[in-house]
PDB file of N, CA and C in Angstrom:
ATOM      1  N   UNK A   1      -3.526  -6.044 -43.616  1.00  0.00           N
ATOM      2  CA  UNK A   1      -3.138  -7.131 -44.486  1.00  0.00           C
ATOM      3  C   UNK A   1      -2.709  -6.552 -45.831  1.00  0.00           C
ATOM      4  N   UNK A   2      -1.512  -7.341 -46.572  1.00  0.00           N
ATOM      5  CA  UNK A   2      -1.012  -6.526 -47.980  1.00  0.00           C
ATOM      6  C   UNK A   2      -2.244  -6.967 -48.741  1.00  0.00           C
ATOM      7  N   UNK A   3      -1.560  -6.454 -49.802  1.00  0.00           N
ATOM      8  CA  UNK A   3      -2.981  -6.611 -51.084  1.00  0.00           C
ATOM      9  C   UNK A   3      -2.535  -8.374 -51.435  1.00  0.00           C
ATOM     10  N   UNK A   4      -1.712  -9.232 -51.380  1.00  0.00           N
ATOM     11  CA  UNK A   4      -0.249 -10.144 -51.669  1.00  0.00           C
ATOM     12  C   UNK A   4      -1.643 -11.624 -51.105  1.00  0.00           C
ATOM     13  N   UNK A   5      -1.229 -10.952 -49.672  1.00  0.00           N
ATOM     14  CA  UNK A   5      -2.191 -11.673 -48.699  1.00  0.00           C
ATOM     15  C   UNK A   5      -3.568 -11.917 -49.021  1.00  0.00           C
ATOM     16  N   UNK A   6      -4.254 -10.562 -49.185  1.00  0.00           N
ATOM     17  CA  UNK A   6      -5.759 -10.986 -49.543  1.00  0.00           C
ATOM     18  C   UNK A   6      -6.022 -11.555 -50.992  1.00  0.00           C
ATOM     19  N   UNK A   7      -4.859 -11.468 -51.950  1.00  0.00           N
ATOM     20  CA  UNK A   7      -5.237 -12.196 -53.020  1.00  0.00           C
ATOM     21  C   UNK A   7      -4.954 -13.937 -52.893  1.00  0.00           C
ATOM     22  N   UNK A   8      -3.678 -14.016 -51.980  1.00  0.00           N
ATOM     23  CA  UNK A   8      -3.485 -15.462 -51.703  1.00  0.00           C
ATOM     24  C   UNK A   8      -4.729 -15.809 -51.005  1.00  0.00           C
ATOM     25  N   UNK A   9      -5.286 -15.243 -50.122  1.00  0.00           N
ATOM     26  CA  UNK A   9      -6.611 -15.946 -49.318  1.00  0.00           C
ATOM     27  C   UNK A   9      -7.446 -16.216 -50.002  1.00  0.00           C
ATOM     28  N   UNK A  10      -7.652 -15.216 -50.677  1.00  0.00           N
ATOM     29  CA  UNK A  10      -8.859 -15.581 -52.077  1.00  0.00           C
ATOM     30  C   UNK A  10      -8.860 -16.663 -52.820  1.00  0.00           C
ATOM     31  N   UNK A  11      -7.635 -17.022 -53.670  1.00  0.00           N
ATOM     32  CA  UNK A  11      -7.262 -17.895 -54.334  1.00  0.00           C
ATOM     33  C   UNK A  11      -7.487 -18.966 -52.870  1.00  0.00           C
ATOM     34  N   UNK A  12      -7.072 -19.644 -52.175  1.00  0.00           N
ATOM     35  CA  UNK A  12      -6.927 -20.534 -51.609  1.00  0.00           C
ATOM     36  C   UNK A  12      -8.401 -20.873 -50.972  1.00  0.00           C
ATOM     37  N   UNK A  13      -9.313 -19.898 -51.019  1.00  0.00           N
ATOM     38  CA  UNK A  13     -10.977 -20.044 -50.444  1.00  0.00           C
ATOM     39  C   UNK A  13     -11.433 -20.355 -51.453  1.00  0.00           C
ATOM     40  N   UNK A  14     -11.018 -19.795 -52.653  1.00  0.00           N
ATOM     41  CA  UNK A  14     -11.940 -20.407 -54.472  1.00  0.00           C
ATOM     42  C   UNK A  14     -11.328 -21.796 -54.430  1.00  0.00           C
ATOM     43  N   UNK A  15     -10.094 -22.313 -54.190  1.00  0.00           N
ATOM     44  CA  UNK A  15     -10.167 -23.767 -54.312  1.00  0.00           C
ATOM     45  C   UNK A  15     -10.868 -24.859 -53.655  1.00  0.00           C
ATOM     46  N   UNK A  16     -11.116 -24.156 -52.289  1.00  0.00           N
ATOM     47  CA  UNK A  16     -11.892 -25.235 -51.359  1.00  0.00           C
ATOM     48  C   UNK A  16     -13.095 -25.488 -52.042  1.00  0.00           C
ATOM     49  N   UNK A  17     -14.130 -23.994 -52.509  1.00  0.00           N
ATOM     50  CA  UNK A  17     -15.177 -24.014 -52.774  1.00  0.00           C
ATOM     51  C   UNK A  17     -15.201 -25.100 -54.293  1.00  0.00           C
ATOM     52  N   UNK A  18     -14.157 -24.864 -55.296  1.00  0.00           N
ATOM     53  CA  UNK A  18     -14.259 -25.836 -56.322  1.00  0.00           C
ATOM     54  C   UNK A  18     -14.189 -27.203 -55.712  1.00  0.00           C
ATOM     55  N   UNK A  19     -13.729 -27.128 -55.221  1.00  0.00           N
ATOM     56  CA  UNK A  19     -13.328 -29.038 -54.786  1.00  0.00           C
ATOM     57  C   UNK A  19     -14.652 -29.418 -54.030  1.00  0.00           C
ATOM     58  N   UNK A  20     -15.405 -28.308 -53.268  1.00  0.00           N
ATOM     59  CA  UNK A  20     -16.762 -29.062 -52.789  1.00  0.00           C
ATOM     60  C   UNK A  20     -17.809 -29.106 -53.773  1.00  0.00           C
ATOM     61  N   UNK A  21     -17.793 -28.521 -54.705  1.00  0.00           N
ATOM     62  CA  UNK A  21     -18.461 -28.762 -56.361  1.00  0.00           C
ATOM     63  C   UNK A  21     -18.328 -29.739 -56.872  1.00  0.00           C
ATOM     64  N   UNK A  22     -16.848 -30.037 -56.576  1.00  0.00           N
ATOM     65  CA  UNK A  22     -16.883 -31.240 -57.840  1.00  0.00           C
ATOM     66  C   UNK A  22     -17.281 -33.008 -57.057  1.00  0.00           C
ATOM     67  N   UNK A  23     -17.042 -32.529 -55.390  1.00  0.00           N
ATOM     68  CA  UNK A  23     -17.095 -33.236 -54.694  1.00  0.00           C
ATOM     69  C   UNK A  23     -18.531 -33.434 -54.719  1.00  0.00           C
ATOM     70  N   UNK A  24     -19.533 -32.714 -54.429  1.00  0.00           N
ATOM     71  CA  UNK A  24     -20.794 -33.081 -54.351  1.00  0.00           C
ATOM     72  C   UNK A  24     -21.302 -33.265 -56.130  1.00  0.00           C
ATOM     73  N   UNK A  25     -20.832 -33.358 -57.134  1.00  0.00           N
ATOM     74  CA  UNK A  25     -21.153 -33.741 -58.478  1.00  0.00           C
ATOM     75  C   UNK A  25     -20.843 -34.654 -58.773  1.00  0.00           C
ATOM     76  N   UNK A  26     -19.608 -35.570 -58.026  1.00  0.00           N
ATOM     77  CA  UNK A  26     -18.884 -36.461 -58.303  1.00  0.00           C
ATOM     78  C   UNK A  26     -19.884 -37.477 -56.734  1.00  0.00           C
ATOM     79  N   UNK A  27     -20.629 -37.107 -56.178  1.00  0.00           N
ATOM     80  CA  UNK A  27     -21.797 -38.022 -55.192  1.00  0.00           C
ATOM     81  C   UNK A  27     -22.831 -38.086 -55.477  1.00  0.00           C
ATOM     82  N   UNK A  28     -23.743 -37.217 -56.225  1.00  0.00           N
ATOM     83  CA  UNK A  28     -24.498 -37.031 -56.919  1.00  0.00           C
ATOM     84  C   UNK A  28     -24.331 -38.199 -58.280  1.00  0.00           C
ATOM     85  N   UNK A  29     -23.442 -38.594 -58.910  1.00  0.00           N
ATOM     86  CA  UNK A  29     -23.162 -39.401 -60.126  1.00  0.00           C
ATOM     87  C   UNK A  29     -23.129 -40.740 -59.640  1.00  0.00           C
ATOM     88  N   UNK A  30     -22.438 -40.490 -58.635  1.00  0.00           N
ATOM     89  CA  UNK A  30     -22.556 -41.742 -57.539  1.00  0.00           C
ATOM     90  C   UNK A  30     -23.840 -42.398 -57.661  1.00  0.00           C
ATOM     91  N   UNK A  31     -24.431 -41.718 -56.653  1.00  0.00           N
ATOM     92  CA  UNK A  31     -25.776 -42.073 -56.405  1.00  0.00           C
ATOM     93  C   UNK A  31     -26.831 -42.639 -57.521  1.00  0.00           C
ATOM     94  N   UNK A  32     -26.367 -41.507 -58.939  1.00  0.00           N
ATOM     95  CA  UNK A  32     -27.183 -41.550 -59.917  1.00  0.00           C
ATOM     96  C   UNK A  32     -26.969 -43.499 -61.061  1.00  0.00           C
ATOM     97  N   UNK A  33     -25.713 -43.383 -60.845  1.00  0.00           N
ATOM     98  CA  UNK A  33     -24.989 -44.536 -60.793  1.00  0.00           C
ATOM     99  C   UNK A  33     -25.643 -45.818 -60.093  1.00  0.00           C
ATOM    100  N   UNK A  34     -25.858 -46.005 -59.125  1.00  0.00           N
ATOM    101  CA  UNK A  34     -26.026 -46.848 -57.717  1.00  0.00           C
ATOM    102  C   UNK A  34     -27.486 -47.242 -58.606  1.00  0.00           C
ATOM    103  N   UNK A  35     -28.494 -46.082 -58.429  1.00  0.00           N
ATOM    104  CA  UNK A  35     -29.656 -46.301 -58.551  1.00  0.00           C
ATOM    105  C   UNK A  35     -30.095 -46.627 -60.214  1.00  0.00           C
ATOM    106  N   UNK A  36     -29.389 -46.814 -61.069  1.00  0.00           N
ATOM    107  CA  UNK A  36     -29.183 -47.331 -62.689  1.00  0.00           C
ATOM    108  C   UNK A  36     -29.225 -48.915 -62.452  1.00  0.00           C
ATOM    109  N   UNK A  37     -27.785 -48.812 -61.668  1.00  0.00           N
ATOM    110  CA  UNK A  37     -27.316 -50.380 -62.065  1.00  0.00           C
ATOM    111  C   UNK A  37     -28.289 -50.889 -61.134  1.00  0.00           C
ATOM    112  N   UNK A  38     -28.940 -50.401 -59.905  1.00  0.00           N
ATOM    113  CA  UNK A  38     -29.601 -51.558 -59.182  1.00  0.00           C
ATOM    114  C   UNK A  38     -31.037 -51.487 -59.480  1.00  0.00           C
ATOM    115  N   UNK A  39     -31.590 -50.754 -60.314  1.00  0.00           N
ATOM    116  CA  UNK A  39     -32.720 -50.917 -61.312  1.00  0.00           C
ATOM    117  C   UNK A  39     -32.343 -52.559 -62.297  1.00  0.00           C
ATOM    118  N   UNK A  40     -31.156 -52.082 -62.556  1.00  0.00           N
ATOM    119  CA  UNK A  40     -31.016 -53.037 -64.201  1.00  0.00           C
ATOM    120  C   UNK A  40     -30.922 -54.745 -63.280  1.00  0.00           C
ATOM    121  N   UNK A  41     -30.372 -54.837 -62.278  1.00  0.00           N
ATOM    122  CA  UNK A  41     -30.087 -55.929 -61.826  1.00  0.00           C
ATOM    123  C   UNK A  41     -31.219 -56.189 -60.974  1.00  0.00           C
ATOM    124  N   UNK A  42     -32.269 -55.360 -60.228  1.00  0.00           N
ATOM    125  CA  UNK A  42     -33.341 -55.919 -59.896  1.00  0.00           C
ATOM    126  C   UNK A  42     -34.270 -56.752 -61.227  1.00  0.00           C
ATOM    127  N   UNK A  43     -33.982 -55.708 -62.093  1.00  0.00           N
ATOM    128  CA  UNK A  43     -35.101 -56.137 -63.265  1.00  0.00           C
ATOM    129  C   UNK A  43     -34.411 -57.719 -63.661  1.00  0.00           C
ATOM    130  N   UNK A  44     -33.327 -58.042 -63.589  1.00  0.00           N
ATOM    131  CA  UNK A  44     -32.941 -58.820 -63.568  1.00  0.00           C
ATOM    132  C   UNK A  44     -33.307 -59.986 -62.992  1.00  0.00           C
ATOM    133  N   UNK A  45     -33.178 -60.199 -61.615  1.00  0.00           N
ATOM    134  CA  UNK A  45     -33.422 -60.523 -60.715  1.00  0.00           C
ATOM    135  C   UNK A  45     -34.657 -60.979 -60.711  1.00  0.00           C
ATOM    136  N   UNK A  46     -36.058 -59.665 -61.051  1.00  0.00           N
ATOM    137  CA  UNK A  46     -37.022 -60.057 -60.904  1.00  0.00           C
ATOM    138  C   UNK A  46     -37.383 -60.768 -61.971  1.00  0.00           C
ATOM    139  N   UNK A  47     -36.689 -61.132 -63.337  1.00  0.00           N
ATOM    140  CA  UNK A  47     -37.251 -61.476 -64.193  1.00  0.00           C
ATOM    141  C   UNK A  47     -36.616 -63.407 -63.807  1.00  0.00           C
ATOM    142  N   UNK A  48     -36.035 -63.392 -63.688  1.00  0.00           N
ATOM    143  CA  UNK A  48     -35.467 -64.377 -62.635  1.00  0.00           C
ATOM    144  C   UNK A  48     -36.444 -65.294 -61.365  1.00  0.00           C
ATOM    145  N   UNK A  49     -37.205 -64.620 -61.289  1.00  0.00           N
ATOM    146  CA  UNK A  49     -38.068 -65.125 -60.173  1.00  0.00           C
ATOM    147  C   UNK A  49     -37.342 -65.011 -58.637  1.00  0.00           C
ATOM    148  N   UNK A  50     -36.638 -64.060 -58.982  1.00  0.00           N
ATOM    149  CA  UNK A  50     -35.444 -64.076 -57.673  1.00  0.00           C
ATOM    150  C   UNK A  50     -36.243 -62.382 -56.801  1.00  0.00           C
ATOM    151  N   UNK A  51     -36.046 -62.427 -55.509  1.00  0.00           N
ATOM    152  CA  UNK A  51     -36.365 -61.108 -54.424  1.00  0.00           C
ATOM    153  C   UNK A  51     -35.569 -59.925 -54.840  1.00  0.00           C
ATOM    154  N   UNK A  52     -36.416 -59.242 -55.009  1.00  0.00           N
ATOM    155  CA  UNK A  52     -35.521 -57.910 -55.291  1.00  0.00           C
ATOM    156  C   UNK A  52     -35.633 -56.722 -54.037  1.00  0.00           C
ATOM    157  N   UNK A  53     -35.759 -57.366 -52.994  1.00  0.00           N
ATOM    158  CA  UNK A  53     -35.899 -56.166 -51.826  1.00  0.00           C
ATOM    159  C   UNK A  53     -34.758 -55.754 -51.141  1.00  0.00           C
ATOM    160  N   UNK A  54     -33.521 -56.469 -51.320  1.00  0.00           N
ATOM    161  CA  UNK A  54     -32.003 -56.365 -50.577  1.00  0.00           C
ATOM    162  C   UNK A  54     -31.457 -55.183 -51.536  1.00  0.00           C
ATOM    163  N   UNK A  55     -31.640 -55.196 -52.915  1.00  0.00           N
ATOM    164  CA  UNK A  55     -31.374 -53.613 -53.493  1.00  0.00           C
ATOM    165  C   UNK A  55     -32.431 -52.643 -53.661  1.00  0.00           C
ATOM    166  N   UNK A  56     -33.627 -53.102 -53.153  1.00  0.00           N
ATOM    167  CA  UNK A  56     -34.388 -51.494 -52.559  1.00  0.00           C
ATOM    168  C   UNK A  56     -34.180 -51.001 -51.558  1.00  0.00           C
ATOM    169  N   UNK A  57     -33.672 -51.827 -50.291  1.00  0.00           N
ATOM    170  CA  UNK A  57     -33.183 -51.236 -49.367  1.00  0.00           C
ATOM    171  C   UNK A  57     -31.888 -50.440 -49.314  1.00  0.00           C
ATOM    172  N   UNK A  58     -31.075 -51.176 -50.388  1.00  0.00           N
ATOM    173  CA  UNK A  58     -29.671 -50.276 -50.249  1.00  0.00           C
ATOM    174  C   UNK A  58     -30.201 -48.845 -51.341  1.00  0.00           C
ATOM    175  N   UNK A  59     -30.840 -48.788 -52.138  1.00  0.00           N
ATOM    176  CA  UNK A  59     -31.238 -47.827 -53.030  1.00  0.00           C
ATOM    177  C   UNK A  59     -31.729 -46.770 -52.102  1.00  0.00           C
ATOM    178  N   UNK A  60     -33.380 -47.327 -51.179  1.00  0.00           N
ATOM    179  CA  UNK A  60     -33.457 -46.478 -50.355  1.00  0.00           C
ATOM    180  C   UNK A  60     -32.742 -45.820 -49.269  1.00  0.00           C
ATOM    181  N   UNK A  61     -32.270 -46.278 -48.635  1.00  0.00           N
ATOM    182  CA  UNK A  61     -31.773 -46.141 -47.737  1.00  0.00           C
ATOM    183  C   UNK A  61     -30.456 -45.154 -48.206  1.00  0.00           C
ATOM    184  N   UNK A  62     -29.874 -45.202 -49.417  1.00  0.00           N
ATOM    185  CA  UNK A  62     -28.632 -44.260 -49.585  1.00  0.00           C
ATOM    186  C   UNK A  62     -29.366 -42.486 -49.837  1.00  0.00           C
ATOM    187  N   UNK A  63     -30.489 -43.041 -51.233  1.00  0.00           N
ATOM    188  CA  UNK A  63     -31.004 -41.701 -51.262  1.00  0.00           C
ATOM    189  C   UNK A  63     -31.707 -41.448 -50.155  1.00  0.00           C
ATOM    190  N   UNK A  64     -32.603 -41.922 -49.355  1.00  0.00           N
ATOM    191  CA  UNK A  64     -33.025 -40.530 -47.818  1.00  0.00           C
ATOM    192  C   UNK A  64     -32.167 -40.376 -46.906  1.00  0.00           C
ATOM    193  N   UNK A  65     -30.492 -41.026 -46.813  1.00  0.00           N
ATOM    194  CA  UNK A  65     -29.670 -40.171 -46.290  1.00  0.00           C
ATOM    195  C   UNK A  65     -29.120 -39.020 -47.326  1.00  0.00           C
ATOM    196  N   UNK A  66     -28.994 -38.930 -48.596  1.00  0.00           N
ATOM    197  CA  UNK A  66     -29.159 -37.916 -48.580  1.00  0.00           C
ATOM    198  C   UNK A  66     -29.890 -36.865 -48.563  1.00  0.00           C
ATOM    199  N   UNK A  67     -31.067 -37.171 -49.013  1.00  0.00           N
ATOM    200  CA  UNK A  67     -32.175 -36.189 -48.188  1.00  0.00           C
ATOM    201  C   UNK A  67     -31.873 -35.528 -47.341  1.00  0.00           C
ATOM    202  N   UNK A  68     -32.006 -36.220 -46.341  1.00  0.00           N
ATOM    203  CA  UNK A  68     -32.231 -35.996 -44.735  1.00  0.00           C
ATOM    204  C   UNK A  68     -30.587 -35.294 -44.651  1.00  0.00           C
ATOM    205  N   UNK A  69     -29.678 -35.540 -44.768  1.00  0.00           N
ATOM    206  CA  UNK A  69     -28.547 -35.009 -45.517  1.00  0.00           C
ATOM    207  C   UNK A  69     -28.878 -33.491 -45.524  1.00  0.00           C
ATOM    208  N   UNK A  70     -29.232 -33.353 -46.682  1.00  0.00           N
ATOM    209  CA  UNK A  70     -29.628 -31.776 -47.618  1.00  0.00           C
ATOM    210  C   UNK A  70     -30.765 -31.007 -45.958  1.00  0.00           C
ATOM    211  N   UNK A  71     -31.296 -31.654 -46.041  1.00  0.00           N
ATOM    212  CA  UNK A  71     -32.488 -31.420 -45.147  1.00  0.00           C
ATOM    213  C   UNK A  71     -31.661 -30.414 -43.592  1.00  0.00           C
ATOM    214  N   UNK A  72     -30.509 -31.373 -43.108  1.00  0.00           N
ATOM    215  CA  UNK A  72     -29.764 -31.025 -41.965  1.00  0.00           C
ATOM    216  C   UNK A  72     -29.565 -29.563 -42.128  1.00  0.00           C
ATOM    217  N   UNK A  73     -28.687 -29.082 -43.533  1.00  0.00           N
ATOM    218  CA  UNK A  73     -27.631 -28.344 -44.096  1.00  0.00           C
ATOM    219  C   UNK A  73     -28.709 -27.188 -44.756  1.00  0.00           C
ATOM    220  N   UNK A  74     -29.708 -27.478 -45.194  1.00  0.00           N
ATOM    221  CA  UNK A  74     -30.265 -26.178 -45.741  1.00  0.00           C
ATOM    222  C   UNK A  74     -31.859 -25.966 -44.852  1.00  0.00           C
ATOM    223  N   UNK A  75     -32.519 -26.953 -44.051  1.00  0.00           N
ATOM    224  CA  UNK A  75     -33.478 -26.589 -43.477  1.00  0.00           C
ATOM    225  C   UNK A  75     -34.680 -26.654 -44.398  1.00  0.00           C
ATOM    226  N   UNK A  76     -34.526 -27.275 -45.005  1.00  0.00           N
ATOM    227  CA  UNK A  76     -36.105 -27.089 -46.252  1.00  0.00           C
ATOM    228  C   UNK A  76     -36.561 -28.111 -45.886  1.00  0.00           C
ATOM    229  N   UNK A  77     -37.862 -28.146 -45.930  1.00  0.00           N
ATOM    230  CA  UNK A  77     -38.885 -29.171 -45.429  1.00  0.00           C
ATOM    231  C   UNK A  77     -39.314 -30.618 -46.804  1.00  0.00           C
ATOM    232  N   UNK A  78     -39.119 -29.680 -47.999  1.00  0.00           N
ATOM    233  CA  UNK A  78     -38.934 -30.504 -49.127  1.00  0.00           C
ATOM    234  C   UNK A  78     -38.117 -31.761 -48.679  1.00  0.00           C
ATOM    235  N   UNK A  79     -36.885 -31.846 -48.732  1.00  0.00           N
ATOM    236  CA  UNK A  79     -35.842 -32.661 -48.070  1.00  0.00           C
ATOM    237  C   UNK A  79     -36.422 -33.755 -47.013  1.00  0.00           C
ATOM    238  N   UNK A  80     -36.778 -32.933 -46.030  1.00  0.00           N
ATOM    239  CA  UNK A  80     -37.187 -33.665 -44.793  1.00  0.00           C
ATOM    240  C   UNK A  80     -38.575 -35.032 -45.261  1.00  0.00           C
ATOM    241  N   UNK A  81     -39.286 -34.194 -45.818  1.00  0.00           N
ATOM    242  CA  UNK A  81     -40.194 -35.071 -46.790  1.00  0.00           C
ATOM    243  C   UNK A  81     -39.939 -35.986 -47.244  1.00  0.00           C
ATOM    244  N   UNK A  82     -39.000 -36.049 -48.058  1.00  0.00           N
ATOM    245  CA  UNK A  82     -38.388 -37.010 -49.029  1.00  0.00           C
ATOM    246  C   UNK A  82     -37.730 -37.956 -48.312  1.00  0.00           C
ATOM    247  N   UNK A  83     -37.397 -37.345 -47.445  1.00  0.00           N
ATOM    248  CA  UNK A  83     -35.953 -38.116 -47.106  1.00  0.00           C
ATOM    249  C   UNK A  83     -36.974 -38.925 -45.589  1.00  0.00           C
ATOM    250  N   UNK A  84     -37.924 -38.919 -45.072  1.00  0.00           N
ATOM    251  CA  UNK A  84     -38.962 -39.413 -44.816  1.00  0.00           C
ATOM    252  C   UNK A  84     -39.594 -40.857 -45.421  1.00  0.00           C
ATOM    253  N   UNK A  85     -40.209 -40.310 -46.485  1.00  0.00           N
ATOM    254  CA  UNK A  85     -41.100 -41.187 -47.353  1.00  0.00           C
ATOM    255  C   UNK A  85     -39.727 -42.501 -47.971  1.00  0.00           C
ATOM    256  N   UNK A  86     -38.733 -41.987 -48.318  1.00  0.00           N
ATOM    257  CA  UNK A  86     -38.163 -42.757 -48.989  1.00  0.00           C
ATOM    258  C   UNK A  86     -37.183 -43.906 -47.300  1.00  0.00           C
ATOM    259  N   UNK A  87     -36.902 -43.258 -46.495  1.00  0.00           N
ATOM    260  CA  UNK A  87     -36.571 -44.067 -45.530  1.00  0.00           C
ATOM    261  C   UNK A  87     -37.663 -44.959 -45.025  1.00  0.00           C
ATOM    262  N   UNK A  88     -38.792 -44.396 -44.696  1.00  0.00           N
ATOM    263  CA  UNK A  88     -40.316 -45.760 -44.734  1.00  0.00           C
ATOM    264  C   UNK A  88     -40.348 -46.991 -45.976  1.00  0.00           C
ATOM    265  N   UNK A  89     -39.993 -46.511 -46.770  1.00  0.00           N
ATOM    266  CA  UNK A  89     -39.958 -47.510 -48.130  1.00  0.00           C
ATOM    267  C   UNK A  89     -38.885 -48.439 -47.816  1.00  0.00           C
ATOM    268  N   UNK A  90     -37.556 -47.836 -47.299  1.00  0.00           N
ATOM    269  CA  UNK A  90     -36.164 -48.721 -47.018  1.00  0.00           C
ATOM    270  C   UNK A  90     -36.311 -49.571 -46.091  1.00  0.00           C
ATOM    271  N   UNK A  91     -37.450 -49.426 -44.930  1.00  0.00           N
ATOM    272  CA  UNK A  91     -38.071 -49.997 -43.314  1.00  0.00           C
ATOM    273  C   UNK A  91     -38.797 -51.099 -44.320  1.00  0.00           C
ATOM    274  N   UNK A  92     -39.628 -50.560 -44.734  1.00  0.00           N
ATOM    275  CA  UNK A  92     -40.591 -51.603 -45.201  1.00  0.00           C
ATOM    276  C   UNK A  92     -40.289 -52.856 -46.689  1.00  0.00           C
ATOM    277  N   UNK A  93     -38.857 -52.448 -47.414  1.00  0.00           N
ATOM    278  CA  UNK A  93     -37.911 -52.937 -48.097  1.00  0.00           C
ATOM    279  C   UNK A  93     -37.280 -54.076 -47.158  1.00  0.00           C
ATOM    280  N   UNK A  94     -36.753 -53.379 -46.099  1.00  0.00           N
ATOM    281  CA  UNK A  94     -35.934 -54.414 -45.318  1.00  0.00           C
ATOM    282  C   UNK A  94     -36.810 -55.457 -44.863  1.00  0.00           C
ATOM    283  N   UNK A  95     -38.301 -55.169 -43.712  1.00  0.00           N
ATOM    284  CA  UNK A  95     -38.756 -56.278 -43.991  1.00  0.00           C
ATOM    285  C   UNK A  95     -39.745 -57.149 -44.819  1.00  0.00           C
ATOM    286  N   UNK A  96     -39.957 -57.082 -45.522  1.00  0.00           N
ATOM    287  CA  UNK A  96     -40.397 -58.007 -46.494  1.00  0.00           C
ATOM    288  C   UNK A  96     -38.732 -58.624 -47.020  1.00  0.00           C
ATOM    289  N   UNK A  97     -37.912 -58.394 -47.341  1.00  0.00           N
ATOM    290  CA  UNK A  97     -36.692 -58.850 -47.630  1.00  0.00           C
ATOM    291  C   UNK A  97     -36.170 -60.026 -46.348  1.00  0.00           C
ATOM    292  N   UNK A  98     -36.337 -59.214 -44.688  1.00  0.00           N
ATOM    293  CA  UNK A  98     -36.143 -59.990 -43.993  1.00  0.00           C
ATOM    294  C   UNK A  98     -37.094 -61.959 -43.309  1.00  0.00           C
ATOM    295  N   UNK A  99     -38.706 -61.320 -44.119  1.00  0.00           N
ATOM    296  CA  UNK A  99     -39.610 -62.407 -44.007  1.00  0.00           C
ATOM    297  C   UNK A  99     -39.723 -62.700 -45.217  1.00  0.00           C
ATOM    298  N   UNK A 100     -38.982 -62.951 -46.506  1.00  0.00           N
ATOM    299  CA  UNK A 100     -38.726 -64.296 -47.233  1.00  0.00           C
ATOM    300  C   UNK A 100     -39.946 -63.771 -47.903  1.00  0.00           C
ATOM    301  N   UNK A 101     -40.709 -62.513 -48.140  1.00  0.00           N
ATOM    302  CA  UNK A 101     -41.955 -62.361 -49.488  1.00  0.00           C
ATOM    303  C   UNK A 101     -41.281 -62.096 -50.554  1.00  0.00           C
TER     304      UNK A 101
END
């Protein structure tokens, strides 16, 4: 291979790797996002006298897929944990949400 070649490969492997940076920073904000506003609108909600379990379930349920996510991709048990505990919370979110407490 010329020298031409391995510098074009290079360059073209550093872009993928930036774009999955900004890609997982830009899901991460997401998320961080998601779980702000549906704090502010439960508190809402609950101050309301209104159920706030239809956005603990979507709260939970987004963060222990990613967990369980991370968990797939790097094998750490941390992850698996989390992404565990917080999917039981999303089960047990959904029903009390689904029986009207």
């Amino acid at each position: 291979m010329k020298k031409e070649e391995v510098l074009e490969k290079s360059r073209e492997e550093n872009q993928d790797e930036r774009n999955e940076i900004i890609r997982d920073k830009s899901l991460k904000w997401t998320l961080i996002t998601m779980v702000v506003l549906s704090a502010v609108f439960a508190y809402l909600r609950a101050a309301a006298g209104q159920s706030t379990y239809d956005l603990a379930v979507v709260v939970c349920a987004s963060t222990s897929v990613s967990f369980l996510y991370r968990f797939f991709k790097m094998k750490e048990t941390q992850f698996l944990v989390m992404g565990i505990l917080i999917a039981a919370a999303a089960v047990l979110s959904l029903v009390m949400f689904c029986t009207g407490r």
